[in-house]
Protein backbone atom coordinates (compact mmCIF):
# COMPACT_ATOMS: atom_id res chain seq x y z
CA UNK A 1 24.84 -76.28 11.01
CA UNK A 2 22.62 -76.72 13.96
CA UNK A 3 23.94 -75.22 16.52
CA UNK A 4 23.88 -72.10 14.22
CA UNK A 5 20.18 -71.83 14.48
CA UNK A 6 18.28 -70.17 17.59
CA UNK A 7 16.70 -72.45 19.91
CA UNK A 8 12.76 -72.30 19.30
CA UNK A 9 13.18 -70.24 16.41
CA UNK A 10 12.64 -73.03 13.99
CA UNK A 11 9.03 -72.95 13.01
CA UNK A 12 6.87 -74.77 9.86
CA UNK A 13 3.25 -73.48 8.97
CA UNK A 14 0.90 -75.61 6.72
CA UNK A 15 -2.71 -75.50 6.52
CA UNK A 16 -5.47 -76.64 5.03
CA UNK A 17 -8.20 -73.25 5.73
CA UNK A 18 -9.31 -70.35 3.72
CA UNK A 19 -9.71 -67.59 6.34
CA UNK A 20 -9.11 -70.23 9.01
CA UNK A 21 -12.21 -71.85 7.60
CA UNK A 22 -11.87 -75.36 6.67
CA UNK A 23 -12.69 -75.40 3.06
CA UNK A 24 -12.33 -76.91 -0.45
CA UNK A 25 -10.14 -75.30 -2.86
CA UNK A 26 -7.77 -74.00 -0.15
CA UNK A 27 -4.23 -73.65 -2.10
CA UNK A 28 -2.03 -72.85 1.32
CA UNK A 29 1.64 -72.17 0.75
CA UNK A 30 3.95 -73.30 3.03
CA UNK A 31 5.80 -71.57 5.64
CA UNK A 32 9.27 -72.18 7.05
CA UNK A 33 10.75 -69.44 9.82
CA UNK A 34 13.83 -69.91 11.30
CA UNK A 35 16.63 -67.65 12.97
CA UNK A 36 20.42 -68.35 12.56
CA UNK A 37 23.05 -66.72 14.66
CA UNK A 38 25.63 -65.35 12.04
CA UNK A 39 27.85 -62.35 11.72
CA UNK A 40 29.65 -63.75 8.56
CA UNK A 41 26.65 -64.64 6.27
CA UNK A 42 25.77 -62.08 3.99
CA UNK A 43 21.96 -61.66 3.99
CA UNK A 44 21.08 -60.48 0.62
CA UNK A 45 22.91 -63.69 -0.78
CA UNK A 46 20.54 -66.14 1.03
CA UNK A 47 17.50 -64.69 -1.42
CA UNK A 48 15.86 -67.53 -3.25
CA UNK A 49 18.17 -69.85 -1.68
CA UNK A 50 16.90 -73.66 -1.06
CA UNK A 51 16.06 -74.37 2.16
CA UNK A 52 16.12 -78.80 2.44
CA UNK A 53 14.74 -79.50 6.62
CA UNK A 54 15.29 -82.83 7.77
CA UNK A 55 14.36 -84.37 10.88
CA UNK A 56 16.37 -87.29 12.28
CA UNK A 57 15.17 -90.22 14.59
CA UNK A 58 17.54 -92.50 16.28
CA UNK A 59 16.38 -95.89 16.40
CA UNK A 60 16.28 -98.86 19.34
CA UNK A 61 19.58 -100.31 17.02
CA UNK A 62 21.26 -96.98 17.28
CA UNK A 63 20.91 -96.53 13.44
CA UNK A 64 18.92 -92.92 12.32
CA UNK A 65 15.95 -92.53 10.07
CA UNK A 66 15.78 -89.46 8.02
CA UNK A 67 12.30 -87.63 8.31
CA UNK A 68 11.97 -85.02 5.37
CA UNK A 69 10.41 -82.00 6.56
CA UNK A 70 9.90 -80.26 3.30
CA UNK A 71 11.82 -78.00 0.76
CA UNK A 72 11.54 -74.28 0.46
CA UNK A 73 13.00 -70.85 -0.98
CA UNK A 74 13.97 -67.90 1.10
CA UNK A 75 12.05 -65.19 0.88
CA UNK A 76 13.20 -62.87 3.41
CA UNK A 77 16.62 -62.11 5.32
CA UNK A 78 16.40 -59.70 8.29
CA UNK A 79 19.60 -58.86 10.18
CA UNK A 80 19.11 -57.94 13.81
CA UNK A 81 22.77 -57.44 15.65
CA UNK A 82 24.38 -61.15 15.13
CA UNK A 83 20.96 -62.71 13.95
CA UNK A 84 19.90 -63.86 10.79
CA UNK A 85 15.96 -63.91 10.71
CA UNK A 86 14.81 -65.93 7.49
CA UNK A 87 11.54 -66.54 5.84
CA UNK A 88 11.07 -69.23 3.65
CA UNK A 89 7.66 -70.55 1.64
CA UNK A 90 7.59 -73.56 -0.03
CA UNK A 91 6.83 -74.70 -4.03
CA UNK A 92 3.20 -73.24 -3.95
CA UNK A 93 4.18 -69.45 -5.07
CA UNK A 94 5.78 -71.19 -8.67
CA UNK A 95 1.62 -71.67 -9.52
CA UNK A 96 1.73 -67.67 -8.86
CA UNK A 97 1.56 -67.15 -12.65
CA UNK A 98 -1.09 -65.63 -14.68
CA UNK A 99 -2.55 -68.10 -16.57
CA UNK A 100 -1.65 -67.29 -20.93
CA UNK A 101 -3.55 -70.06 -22.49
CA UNK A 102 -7.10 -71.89 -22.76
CA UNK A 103 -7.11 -75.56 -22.20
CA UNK A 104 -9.51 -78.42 -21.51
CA UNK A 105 -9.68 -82.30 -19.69
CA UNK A 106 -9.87 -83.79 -16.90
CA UNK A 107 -8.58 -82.98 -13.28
CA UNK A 108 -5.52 -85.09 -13.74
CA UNK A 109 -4.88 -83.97 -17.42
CA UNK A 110 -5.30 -80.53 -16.17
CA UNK A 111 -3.02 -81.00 -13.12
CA UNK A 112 -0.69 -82.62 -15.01
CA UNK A 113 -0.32 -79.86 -17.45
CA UNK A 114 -0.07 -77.11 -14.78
CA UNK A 115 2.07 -78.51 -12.98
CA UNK A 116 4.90 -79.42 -16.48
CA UNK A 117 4.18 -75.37 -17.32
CA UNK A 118 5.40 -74.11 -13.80
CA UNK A 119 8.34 -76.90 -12.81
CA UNK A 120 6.28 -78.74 -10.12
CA UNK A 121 5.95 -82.30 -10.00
CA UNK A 122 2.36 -83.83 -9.23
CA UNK A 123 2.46 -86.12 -6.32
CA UNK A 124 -0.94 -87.85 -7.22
CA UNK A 125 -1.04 -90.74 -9.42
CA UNK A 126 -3.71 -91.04 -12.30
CA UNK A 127 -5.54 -93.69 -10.05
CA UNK A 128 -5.29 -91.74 -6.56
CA UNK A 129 -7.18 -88.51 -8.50
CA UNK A 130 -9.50 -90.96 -10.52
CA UNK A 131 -11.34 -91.84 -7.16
CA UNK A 132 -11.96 -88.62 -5.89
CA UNK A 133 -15.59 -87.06 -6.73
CA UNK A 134 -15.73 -85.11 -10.36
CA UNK A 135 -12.94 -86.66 -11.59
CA UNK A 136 -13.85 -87.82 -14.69
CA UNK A 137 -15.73 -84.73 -15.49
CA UNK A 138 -14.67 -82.35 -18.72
CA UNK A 139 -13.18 -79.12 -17.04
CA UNK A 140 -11.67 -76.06 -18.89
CA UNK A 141 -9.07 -73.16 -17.89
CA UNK A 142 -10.27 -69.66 -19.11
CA UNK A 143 -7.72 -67.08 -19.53
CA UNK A 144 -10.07 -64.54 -19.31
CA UNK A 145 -11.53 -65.39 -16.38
CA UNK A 146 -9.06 -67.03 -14.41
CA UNK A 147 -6.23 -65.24 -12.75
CA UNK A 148 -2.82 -67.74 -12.03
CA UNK A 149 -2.40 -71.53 -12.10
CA UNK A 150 -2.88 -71.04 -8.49
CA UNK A 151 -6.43 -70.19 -9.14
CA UNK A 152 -6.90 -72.94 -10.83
CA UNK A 153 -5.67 -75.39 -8.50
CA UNK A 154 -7.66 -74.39 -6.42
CA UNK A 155 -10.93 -74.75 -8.60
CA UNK A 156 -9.45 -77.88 -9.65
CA UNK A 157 -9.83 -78.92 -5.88
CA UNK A 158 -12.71 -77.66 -5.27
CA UNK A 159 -14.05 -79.94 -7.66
CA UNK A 160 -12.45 -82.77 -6.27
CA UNK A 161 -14.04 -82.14 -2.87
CA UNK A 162 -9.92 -81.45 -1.46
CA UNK A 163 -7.51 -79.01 -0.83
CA UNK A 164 -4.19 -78.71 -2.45
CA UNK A 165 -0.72 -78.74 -0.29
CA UNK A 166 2.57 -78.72 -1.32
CA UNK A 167 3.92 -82.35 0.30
CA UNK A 168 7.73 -83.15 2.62
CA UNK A 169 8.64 -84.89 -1.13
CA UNK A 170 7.71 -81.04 -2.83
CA UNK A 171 5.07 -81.88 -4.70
CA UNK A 172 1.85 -80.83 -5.23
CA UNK A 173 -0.81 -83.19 -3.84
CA UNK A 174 -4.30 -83.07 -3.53
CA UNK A 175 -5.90 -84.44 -0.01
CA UNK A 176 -9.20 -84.89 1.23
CA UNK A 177 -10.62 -83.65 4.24
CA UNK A 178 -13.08 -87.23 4.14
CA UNK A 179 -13.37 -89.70 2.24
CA UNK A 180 -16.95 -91.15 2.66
CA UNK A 181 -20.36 -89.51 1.29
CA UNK A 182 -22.02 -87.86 3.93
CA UNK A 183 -24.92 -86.35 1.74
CA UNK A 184 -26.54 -86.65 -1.61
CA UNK A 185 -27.92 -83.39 -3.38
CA UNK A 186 -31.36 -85.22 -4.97
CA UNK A 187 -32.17 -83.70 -8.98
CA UNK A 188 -35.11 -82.33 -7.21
CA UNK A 189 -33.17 -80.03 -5.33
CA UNK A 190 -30.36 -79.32 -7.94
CA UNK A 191 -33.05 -78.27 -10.30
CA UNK A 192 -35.21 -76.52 -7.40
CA UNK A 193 -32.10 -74.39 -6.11
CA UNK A 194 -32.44 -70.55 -7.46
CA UNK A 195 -28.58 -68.59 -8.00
CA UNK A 196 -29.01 -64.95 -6.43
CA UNK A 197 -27.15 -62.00 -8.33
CA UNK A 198 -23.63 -64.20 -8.87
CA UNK A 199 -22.41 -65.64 -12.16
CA UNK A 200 -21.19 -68.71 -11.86
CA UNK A 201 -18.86 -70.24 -14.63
């Protein structure tokens, strides 16, 4: 119930930084902390337990609006005394897993296939991906030389010129930090441009 959790203990982190760098490809999961004051909860029974937050808004007709907040899965369970201090992270750590198989397509093919192998839903439609940059270009998943579906998410956005977030609806969604061309990179310079000691793949 409410009243069970401590005032200003309730706290959500989500962001869209590598490093606390904006930057594409960031794959952030989702943080949920929150302390409840219980002597009769057993702590190690609240492990991987789903966490649904809601946020309600009363309306000029006195009626209430239900504003999701997210899902997530309890990580941690610290007992202080009478408190209860939980840790929760949202859908993101399911793409935690090491990548068994080669495959090939586009971004949405690709998405689409990661997310059926690890139980997430994809929150973009076929259109909504099809206008981002890249995203009718061929891309491949190597086994060998990527690590977890994570990883490739998070290539996957890069390409797309976005970041990938886990949404209030939990899905996975790829955003844009703009949506505009600021700059073109001419052949001239493409072909110009020299690649110092890294392999790129």
């Amino acid at each position: 119930a409410d009243k069970d959790i401590i005032e200003g203990s309730l706290s959500i982190n989500n962001k869209c930084l590598n490093n606390n760098n904006f930057s594409f490809g960031s794959v952030y999961v989702g943080e949920l902390t929150f302390s409840l004051l219980r002597e009769d909860i057993n702590r190690y029974s609240l492990y991987n337990a789903e966490v649904s937050l809601s946020y309600f808004l009363t309306l000029s007709d006195g009626s209430e609006e239900e504003v999701k907040l997210g899902t997530y899965w309890v990580e941690e369970a610290k007992r202080t005394k009478k408190v209860i201090q939980i840790k929760c992270y949202d859908a993101m750590t399911k793409f935690d897993v090491n990548l068994m198989e080669d495959s090939s397509g586009t971004a949405f093919e690709l998405l689409s296939f990661i997310c059926e192998k690890v139980g997430v839903t994809l929150g973009n439609s076929e259109s909504e991906i099809n206008e981002m940059p890249n995203a009718s270009a061929e891309l491949s998943m190597n086994s060998e030389r990527v690590g977890t579906y994570r990883d490739m998410v998070s290539y996957i956005s890069t390409v797309l010129c976005g970041f990938a977030t886990i949404d209030r609806n939990n899905t996975l969604v790829i955003r844009q930090f703009h949506t505009e061309a600021d700059d073109t990179v001419s052949q001239r310079r493409r072909t110009s441009s020299s690649i110092h000691d890294y392999e790129t793949f």
